[in-house]
Protein backbone atom coordinates (compact mmCIF):
# COMPACT_ATOMS: atom_id res chain seq x y z
CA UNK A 1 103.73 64.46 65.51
CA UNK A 2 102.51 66.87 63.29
CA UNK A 3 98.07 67.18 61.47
CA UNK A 4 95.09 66.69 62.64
CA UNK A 5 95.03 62.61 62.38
CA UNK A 6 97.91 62.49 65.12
CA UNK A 7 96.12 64.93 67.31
CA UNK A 8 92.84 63.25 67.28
CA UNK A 9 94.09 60.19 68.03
CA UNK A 10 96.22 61.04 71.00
CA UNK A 11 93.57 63.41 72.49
CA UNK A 12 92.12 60.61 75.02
CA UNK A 13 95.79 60.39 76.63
CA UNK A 14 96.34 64.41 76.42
CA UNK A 15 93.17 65.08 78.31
CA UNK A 16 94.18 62.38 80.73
CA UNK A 17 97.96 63.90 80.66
CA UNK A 18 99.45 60.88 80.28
CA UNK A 19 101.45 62.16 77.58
CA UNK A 20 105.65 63.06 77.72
CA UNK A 21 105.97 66.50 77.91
CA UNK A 22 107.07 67.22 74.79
CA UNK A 23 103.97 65.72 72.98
CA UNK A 24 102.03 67.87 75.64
CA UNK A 25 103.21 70.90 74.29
CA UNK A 26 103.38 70.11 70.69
CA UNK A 27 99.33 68.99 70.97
CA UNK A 28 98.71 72.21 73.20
CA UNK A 29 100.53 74.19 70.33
CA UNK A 30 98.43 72.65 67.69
CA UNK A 31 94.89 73.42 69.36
CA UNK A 32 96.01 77.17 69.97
CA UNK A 33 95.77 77.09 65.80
CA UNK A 34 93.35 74.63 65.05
CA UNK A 35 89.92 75.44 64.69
CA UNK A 36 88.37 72.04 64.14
CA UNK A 37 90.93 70.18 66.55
CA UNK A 38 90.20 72.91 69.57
CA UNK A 39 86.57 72.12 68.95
CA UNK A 40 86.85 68.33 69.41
CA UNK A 41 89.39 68.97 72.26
CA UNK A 42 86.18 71.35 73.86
CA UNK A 43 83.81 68.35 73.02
CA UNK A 44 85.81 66.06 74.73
CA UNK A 45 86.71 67.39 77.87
CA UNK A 46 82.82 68.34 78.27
CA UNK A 47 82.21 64.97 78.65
CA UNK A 48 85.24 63.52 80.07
CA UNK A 49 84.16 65.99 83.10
CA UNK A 50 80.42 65.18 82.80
CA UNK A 51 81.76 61.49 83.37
CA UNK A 52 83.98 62.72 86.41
CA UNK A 53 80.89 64.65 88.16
CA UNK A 54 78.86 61.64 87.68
CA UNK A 55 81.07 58.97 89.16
CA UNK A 56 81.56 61.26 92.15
CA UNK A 57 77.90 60.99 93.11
CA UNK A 58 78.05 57.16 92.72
CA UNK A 59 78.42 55.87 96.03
CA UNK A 60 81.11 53.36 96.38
CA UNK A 61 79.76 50.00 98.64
CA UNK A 62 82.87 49.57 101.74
CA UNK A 63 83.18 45.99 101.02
CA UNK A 64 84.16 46.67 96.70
CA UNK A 65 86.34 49.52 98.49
CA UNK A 66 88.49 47.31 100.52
CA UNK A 67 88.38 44.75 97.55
CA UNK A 68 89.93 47.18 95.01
CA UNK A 69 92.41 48.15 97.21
CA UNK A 70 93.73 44.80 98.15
CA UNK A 71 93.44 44.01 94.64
CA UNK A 72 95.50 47.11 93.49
CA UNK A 73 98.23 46.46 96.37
CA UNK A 74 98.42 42.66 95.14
CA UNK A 75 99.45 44.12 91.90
CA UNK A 76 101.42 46.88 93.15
CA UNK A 77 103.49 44.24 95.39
CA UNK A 78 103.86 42.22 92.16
CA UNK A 79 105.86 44.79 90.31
CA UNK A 80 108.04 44.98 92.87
CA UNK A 81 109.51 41.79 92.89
């Protein structure tokens, strides 16, 4: 991975940490010297955690609560098989 373009476009995933180590670092690394990339990276996590603070003062109905969660052990169990 090396420039701004590969960065940019893996920024979503390195905010989420869903990146291998390795590309964690290497994207760390590259906002320590990049101006314009830190700046994006700064953009982006304001609203990533503007989104976060807002969802947690949604209140979440019981009945979609028990939904979701038999939905997400339906798929868990299927991966298992």
């Amino acid at each position: 991975m090396s420039g701004c373009a590969a960065v940019l476009e893996l920024l979503d995933d390195y905010l989420d940490g869903e990146l291998q180590p390795r590309d964690m670092r290497r994207i760390h690394a590259h906002l320590a010297e990049c101006d314009a990339c830190a700046a994006e990276f700064r953009r982006a996590r304001r609203e990533v955690d503007a989104v976060r603070e807002r969802l947690r003062q949604v209140p979440v109905p019981p009945d979609l609560r028990a939904r979701l969660g038999a939905a997400i052990r339906e798929l868990s169990s299927h991966g298992r098989h």
